[in-house]
C-alpha atoms as a PDB file:
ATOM      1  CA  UNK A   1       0.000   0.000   0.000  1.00  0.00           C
ATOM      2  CA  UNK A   2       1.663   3.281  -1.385  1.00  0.00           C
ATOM      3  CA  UNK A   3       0.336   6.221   0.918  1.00  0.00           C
ATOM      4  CA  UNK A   4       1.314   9.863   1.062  1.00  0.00           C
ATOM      5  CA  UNK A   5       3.480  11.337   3.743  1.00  0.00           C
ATOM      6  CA  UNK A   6       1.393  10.824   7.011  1.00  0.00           C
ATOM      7  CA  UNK A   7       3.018  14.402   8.536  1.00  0.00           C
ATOM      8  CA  UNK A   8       1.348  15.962   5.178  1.00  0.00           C
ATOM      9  CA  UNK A   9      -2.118  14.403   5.461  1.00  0.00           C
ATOM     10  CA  UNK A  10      -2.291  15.463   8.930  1.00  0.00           C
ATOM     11  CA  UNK A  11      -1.273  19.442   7.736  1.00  0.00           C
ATOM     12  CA  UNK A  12      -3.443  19.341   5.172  1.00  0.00           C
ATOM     13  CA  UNK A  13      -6.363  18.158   7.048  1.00  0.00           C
ATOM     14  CA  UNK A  14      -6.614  20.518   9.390  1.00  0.00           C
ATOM     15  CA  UNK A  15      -5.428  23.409   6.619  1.00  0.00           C
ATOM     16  CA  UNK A  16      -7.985  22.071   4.072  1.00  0.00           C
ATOM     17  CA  UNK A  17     -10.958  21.434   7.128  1.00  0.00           C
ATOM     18  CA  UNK A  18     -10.311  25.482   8.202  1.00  0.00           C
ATOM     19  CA  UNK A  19      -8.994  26.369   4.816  1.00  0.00           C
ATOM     20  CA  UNK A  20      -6.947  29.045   6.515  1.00  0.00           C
ATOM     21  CA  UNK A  21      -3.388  27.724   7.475  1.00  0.00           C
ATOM     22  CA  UNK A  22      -2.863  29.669  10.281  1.00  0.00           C
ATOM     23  CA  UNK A  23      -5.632  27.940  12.185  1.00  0.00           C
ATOM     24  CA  UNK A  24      -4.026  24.955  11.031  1.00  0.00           C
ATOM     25  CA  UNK A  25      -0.890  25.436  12.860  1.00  0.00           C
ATOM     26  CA  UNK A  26      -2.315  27.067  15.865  1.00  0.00           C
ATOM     27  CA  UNK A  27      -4.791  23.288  16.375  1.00  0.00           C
ATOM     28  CA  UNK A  28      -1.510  20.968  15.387  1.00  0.00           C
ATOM     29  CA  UNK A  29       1.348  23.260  17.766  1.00  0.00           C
ATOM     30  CA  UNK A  30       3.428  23.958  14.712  1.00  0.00           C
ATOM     31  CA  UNK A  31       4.046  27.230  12.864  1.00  0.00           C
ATOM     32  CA  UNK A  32       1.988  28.578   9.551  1.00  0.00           C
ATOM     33  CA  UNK A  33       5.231  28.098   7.855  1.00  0.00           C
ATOM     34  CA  UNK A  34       5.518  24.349   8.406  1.00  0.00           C
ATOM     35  CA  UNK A  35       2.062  23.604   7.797  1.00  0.00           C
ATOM     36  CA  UNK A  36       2.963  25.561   4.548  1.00  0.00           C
ATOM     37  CA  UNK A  37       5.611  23.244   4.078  1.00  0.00           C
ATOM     38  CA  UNK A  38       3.687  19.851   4.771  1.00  0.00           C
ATOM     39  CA  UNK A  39       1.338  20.568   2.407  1.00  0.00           C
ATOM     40  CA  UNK A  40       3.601  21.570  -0.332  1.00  0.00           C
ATOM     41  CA  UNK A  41       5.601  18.614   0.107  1.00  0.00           C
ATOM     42  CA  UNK A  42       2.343  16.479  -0.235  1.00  0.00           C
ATOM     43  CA  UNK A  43       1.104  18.196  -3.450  1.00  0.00           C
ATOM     44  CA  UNK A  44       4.573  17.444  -4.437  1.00  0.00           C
ATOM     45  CA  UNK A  45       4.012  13.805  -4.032  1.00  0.00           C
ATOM     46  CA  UNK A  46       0.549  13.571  -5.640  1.00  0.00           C
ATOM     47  CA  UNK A  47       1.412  15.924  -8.645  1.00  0.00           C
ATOM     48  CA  UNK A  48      -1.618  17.830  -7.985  1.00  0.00           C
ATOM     49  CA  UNK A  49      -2.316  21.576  -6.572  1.00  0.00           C
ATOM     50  CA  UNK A  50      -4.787  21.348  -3.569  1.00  0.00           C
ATOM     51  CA  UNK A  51      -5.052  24.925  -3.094  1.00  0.00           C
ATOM     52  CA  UNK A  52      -4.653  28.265  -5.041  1.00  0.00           C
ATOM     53  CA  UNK A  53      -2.981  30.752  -2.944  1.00  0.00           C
ATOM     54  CA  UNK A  54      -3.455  34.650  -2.740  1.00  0.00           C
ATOM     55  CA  UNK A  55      -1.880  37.652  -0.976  1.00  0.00           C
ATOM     56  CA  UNK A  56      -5.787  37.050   0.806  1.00  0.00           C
ATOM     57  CA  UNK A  57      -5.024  33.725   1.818  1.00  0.00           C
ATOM     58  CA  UNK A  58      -5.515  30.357   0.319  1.00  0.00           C
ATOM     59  CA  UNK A  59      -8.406  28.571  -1.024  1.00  0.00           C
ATOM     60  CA  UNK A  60      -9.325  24.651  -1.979  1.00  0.00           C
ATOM     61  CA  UNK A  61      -9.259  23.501  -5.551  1.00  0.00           C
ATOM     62  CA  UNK A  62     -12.172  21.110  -6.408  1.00  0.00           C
ATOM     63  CA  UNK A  63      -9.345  18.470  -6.423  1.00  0.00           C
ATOM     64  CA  UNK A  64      -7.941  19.695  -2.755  1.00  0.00           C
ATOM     65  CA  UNK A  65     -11.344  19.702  -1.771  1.00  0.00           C
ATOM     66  CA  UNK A  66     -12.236  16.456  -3.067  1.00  0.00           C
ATOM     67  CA  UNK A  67      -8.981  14.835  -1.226  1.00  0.00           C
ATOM     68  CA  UNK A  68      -9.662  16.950   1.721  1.00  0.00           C
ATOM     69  CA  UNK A  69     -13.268  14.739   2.409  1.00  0.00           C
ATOM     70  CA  UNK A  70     -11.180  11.744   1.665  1.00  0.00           C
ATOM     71  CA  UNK A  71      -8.654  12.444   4.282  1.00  0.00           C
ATOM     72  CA  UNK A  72     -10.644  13.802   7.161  1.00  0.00           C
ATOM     73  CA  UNK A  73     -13.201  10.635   6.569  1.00  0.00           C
ATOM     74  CA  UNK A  74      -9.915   8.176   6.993  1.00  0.00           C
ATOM     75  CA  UNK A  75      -8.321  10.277   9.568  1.00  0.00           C
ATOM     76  CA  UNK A  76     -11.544   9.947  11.628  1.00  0.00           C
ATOM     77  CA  UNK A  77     -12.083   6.336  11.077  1.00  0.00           C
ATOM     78  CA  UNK A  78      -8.510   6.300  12.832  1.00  0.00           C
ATOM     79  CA  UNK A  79      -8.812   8.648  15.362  1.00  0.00           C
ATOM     80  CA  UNK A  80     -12.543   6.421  16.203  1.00  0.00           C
ATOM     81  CA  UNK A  81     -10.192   3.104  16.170  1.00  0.00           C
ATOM     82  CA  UNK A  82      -8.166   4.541  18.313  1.00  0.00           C
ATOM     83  CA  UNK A  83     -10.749   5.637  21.033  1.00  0.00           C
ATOM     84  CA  UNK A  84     -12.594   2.370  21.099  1.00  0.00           C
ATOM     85  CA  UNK A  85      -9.544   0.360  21.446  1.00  0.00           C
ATOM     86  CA  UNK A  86      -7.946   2.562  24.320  1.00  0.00           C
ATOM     87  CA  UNK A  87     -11.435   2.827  25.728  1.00  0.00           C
ATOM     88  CA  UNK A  88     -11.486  -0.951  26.179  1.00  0.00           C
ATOM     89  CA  UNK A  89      -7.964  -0.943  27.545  1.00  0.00           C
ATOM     90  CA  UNK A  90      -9.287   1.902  30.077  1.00  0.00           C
ATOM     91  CA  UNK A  91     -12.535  -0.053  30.659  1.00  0.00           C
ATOM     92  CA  UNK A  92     -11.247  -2.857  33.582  1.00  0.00           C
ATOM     93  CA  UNK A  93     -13.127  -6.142  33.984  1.00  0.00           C
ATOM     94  CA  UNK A  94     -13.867  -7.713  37.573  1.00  0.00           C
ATOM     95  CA  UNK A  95     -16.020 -11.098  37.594  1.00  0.00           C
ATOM     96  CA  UNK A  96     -18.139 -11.297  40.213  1.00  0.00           C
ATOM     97  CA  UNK A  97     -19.548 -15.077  40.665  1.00  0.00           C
ATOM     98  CA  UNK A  98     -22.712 -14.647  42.598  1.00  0.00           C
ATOM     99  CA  UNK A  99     -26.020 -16.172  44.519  1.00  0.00           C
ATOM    100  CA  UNK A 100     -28.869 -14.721  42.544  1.00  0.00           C
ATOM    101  CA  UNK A 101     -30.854 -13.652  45.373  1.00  0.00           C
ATOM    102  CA  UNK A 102     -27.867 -11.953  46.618  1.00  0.00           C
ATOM    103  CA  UNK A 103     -27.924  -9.562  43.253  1.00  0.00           C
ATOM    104  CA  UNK A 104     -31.381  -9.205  42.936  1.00  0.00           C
ATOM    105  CA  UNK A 105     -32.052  -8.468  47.134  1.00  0.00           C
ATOM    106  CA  UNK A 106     -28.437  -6.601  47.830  1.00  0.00           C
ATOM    107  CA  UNK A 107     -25.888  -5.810  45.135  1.00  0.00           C
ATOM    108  CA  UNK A 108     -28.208  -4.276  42.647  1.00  0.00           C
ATOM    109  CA  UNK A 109     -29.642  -1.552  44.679  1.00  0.00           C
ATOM    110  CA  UNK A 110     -25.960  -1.031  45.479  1.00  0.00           C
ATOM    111  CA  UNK A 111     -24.038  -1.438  42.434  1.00  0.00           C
ATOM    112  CA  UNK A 112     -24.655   2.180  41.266  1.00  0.00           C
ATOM    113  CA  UNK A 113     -22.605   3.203  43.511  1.00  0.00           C
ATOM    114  CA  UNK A 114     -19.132   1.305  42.922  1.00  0.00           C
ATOM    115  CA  UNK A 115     -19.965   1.829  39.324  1.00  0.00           C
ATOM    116  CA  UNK A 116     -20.261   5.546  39.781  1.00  0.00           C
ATOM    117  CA  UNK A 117     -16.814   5.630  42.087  1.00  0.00           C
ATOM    118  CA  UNK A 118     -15.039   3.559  39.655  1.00  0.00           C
ATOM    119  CA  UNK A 119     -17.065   4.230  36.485  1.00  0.00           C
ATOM    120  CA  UNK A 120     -13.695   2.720  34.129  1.00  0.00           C
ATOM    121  CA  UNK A 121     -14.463  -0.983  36.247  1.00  0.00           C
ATOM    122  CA  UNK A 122     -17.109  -3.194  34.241  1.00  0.00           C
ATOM    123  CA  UNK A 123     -18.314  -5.679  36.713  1.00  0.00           C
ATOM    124  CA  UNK A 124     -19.298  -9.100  34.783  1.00  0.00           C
ATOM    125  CA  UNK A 125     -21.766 -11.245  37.254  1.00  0.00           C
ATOM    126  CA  UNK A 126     -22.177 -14.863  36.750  1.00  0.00           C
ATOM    127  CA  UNK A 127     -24.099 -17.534  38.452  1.00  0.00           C
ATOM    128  CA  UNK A 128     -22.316 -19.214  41.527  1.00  0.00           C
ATOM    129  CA  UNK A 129     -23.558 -22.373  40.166  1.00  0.00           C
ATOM    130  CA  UNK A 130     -22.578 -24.050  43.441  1.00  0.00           C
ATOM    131  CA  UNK A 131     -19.012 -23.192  42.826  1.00  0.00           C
ATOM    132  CA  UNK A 132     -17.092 -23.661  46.261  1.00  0.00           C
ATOM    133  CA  UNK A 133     -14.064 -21.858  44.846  1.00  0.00           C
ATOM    134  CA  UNK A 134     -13.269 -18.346  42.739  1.00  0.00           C
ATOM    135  CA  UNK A 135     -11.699 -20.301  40.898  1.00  0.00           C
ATOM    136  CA  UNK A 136     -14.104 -23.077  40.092  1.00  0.00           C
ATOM    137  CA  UNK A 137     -16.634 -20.414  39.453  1.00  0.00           C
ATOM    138  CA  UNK A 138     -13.394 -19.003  36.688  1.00  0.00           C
ATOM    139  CA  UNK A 139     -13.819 -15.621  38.542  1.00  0.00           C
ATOM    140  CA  UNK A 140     -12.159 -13.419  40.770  1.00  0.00           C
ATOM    141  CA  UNK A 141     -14.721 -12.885  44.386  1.00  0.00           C
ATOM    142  CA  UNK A 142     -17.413 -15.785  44.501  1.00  0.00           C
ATOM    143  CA  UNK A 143     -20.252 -15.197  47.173  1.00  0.00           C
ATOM    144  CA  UNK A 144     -21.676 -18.216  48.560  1.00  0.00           C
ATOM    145  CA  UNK A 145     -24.455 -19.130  51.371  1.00  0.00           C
ATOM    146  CA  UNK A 146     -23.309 -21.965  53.980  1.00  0.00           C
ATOM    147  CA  UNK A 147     -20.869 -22.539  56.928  1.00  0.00           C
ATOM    148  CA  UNK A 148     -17.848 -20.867  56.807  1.00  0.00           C
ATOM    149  CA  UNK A 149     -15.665 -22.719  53.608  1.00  0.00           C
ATOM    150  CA  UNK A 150     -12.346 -22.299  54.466  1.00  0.00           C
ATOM    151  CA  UNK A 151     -10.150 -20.234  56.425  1.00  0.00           C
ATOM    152  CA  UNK A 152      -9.923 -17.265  54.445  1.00  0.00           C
ATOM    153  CA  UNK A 153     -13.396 -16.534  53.459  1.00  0.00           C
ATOM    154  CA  UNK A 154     -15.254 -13.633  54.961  1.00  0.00           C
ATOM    155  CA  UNK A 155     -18.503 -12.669  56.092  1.00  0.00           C
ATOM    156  CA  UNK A 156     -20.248 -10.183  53.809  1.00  0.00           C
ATOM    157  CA  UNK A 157     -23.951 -10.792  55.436  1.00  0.00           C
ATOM    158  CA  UNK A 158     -25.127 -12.538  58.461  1.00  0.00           C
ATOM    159  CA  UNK A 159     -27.618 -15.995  56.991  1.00  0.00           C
ATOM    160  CA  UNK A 160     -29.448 -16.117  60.215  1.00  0.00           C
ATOM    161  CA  UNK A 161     -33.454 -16.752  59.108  1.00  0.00           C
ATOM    162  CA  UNK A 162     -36.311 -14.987  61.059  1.00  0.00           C
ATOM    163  CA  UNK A 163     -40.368 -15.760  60.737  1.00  0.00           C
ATOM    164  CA  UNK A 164     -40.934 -12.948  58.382  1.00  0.00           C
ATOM    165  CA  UNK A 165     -44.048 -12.210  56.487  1.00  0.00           C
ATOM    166  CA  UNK A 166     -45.953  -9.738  54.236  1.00  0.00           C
ATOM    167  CA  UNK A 167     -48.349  -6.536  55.979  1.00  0.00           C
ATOM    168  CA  UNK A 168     -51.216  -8.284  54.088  1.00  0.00           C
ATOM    169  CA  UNK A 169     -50.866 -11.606  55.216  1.00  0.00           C
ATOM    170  CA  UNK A 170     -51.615 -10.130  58.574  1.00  0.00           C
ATOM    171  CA  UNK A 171     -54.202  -8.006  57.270  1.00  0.00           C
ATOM    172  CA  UNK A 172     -56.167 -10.928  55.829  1.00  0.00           C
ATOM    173  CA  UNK A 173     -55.519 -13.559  58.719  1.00  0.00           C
ATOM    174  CA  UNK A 174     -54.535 -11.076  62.046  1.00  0.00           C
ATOM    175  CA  UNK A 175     -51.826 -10.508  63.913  1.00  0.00           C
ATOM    176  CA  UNK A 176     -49.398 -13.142  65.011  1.00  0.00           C
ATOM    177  CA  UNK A 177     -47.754 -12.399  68.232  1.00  0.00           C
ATOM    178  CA  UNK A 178     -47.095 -15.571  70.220  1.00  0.00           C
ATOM    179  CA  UNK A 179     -44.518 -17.790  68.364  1.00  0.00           C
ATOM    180  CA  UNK A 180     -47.121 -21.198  69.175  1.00  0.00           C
ATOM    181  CA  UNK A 181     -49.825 -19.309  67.092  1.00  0.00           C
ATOM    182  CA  UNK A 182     -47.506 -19.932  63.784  1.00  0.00           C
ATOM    183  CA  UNK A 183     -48.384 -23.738  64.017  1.00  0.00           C
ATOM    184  CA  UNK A 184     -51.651 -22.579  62.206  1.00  0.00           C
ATOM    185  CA  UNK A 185     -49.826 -20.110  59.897  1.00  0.00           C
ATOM    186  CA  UNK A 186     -49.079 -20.511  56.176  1.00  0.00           C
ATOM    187  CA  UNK A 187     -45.446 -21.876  56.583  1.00  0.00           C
ATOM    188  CA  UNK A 188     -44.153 -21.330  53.232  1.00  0.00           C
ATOM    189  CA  UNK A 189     -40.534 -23.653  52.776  1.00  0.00           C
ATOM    190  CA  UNK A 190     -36.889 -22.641  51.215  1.00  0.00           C
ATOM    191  CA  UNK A 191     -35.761 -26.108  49.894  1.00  0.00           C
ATOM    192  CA  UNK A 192     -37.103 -28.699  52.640  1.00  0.00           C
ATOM    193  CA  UNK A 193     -39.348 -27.935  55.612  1.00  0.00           C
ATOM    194  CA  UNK A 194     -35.800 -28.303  57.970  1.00  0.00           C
ATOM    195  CA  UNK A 195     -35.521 -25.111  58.778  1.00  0.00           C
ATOM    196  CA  UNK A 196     -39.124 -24.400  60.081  1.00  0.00           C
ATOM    197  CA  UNK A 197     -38.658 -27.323  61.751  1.00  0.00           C
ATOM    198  CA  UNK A 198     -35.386 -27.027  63.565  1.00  0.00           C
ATOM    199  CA  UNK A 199     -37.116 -23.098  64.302  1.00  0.00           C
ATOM    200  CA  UNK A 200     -39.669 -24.333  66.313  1.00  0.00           C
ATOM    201  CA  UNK A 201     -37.084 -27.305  68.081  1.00  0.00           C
ATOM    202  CA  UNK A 202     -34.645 -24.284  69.279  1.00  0.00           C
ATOM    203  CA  UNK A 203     -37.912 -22.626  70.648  1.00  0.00           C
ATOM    204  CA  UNK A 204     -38.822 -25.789  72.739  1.00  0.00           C
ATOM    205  CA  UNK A 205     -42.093 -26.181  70.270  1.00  0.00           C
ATOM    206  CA  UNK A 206     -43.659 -28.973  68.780  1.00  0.00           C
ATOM    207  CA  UNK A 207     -42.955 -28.861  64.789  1.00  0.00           C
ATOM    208  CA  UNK A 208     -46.121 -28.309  62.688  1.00  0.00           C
ATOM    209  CA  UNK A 209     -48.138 -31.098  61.568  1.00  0.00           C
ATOM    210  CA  UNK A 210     -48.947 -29.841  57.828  1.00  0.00           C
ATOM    211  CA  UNK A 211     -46.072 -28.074  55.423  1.00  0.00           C
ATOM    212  CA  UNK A 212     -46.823 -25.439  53.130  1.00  0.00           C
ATOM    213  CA  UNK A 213     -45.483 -24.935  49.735  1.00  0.00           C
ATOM    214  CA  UNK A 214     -41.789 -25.473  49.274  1.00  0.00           C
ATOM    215  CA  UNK A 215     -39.889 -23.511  46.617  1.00  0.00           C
ATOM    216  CA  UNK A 216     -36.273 -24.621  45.334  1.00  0.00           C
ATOM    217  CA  UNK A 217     -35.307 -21.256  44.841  1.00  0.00           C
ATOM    218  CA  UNK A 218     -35.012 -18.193  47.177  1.00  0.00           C
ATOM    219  CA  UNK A 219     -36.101 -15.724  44.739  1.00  0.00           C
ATOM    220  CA  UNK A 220     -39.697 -17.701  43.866  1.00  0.00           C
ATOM    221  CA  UNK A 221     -40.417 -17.797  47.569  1.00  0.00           C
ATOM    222  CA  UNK A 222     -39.900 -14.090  48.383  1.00  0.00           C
ATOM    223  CA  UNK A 223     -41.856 -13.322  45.444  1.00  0.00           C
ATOM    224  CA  UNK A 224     -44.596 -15.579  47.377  1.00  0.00           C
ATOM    225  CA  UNK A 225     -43.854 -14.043  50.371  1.00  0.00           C
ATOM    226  CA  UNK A 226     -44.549 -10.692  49.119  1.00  0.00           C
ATOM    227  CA  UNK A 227     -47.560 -11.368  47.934  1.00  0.00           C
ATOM    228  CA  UNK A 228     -48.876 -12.357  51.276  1.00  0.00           C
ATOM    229  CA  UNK A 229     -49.216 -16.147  50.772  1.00  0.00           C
ATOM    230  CA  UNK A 230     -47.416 -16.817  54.194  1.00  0.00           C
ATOM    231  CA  UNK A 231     -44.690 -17.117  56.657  1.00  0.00           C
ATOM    232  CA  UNK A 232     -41.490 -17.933  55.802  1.00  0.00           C
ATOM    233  CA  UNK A 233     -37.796 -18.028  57.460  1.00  0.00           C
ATOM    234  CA  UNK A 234     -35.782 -15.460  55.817  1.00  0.00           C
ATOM    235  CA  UNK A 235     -31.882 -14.264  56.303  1.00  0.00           C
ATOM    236  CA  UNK A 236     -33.104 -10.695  57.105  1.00  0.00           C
ATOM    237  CA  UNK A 237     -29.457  -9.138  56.919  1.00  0.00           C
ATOM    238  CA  UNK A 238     -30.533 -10.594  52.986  1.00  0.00           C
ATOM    239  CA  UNK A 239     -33.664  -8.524  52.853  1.00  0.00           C
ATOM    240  CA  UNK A 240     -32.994  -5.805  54.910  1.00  0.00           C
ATOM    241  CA  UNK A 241     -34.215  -3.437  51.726  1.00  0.00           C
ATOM    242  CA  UNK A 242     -37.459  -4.845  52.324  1.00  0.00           C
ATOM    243  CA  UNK A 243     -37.829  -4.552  55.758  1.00  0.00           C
ATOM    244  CA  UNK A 244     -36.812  -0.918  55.955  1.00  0.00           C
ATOM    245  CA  UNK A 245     -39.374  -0.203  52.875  1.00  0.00           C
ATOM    246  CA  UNK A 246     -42.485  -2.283  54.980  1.00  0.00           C
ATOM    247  CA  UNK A 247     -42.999  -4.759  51.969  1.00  0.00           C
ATOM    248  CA  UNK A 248     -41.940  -7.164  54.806  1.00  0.00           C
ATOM    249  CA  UNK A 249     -41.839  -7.626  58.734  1.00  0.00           C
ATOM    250  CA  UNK A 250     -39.866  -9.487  61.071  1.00  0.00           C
ATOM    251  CA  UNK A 251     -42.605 -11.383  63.502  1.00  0.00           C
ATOM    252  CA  UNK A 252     -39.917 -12.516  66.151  1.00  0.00           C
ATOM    253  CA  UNK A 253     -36.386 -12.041  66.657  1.00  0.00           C
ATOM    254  CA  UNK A 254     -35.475 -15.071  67.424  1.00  0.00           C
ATOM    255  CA  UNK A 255     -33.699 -16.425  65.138  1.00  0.00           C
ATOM    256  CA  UNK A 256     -32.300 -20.303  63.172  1.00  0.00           C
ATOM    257  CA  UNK A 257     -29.553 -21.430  60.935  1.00  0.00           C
ATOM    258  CA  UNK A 258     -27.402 -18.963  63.189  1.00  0.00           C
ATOM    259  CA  UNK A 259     -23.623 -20.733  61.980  1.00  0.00           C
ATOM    260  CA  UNK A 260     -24.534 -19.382  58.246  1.00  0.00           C
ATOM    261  CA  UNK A 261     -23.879 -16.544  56.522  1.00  0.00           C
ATOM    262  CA  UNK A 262     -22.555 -15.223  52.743  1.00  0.00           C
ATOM    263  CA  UNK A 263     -19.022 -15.576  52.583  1.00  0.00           C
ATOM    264  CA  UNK A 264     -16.677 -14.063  50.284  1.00  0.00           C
ATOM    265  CA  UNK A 265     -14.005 -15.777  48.546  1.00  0.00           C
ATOM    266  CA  UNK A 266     -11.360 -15.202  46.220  1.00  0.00           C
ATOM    267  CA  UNK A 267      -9.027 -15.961  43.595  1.00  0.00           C
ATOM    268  CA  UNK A 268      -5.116 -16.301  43.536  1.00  0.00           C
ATOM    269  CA  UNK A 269      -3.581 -12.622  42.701  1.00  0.00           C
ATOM    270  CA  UNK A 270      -6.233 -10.529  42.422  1.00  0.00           C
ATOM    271  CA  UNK A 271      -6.011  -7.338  39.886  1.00  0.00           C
ATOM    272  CA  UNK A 272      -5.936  -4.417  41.588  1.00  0.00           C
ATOM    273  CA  UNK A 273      -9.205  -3.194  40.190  1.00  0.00           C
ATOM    274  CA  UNK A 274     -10.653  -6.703  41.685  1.00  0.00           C
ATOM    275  CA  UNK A 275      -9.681  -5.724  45.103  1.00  0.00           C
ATOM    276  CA  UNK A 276     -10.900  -2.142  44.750  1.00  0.00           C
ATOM    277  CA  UNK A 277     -14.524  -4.044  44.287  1.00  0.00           C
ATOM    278  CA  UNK A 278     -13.536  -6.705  47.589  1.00  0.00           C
ATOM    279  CA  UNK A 279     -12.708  -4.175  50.042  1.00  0.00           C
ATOM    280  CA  UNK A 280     -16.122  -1.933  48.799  1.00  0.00           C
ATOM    281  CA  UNK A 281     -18.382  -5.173  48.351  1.00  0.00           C
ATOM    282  CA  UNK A 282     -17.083  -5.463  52.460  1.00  0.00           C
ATOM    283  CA  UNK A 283     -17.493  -2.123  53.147  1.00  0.00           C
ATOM    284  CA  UNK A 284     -20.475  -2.130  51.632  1.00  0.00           C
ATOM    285  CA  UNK A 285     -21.811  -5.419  53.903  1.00  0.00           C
ATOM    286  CA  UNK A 286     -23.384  -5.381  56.954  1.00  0.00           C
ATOM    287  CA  UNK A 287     -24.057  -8.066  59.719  1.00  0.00           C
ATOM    288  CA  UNK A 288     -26.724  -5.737  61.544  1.00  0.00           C
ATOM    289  CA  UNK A 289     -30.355  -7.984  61.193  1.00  0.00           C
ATOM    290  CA  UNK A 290     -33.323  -5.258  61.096  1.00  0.00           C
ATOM    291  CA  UNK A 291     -35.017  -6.087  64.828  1.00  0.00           C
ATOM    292  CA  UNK A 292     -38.141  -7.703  64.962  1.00  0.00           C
ATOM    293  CA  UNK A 293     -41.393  -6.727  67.524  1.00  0.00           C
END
């Protein structure tokens, strides 16, 4: 590929786009005199005159002007090249492998923020998928529910469960103030009917004799629970959103599955825009539960 001088096409761009070279030198930081030059030297090397010049100044010929389109549409297509490929460099990736009720009931209504601190970070969330490792979950902070999973994991929200129900389920069926009376609630299940029952154990109660529904994901049951279906046991650090909004209430304080939380966890030589987003996802955590009655 035979091009012209690139020193000359720039010159002549910005001459040609102003048609005035002394504008042209004052936008490129060189004198009149060497734009002068630049472009002479280029209609040397085509064989063609791109301008006429005047004791008034200097003016495009139809073939300097037709060139002059030419050049500012490739020079642009460049300079556009350019941007998007140092924008990506500039633009940082962290993967983030996480629960989806933990995205959809605490880091959404809190991502805003980190992304408006560090607005050159993209954040790319994946599914946990039951990984018990960053690395198994190929990312670089996983946040999982459980026991604690090793050594070096860390707490980012308490997972201790609470009876916690809708305003309208009260509304419709009255208020529910001794713990006993929730033996002829709507108990509405996470998973297995365990918990509920190991609730009422811990409380010295007998366990209900009929289960509600039981939903295999946290996400379909809060959804239920909204609506005012029932009672279920919910890690209220988890919903805390929709405690302090009234969609939900706490009915008693005391609380199961008290070893658990959402840990933390991640990989080998983190980059350092990876650990800007672990020390604000722990700043951003909190292991305060809203009370109850």
């Amino acid at each position: 590929m035979k091009l012209p001088p690139l020193p000359g096409l720039r010159a002549f761009e910005a001459a040609a786009r102003r048609e005035n070279f002394r504008q042209a030198a004052t936008e490129l930081g060189m004198t009149p005199a060497a734009v002068s030059q630049h472009v002479r030297s280029l209609e040397d090397w085509l064989g063609v005159r791109l301008f006429e010049r005047s004791a008034r100044g200097v003016r495009l010929t139809p073939a300097g002007r037709e060139f002059g389109d030419a050049v500012s549409a490739g020079l642009a297509g460049i300079a556009a090249a350019a941007e998007r490929l140092t924008a990506g460099a500039r633009r940082r990736t962290v993967r983030l492998a996480c629960l989806p009720s933990v995205v959809a009931h605490w880091l959404a209504p809190r991502l805003p923020r980190f992304r408006a601190a560090h607005p050159d970070i993209q954040v790319a969330i994946s599914y946990a998928a039951g990984a018990k490792t960053a690395a198994e979950a190929t990312a670089d902070l996983l946040i999982q529910h459980g026991t604690r999973p090793d050594a070096g994991a860390l707490p980012i929200l308490s997972g201790a469960t609470r009876p916690t129900c809708a305003p309208s389920y009260l509304n419709r069926n009255g208020p529910i103030r001794d713990p006993r009376e929730l033996l002829a609630a709507d108990l509405l299940h996470d998973e297995s009917p365990t918990a509920w029952r190991r609730w009422f154990s811990e409380g010295g109660l007998e366990s209900p004799r009929e289960t509600g529904p039981i939903f295999a994901d946290f996400n379909l049951l809060l959804s239920s629970l909204t609506a005012g279906l029932g009672v279920a046991l919910c890690p209220t650090a988890l919903i805390g959103d929709d405690l302090n909004q009234g969609k939900l209430e706490v009915l008693f304080d005391r609380a199961t599955d008290t070893d658990k939380a959402y840990w933390l966890t991640e990989a080998k030589n983190l980059s350092p825009e990876a650990v800007l987003m672990r020390d604000w996802l722990l700043a951003e955590a909190t292991d305060a539960t809203p009370s109850g009655p």
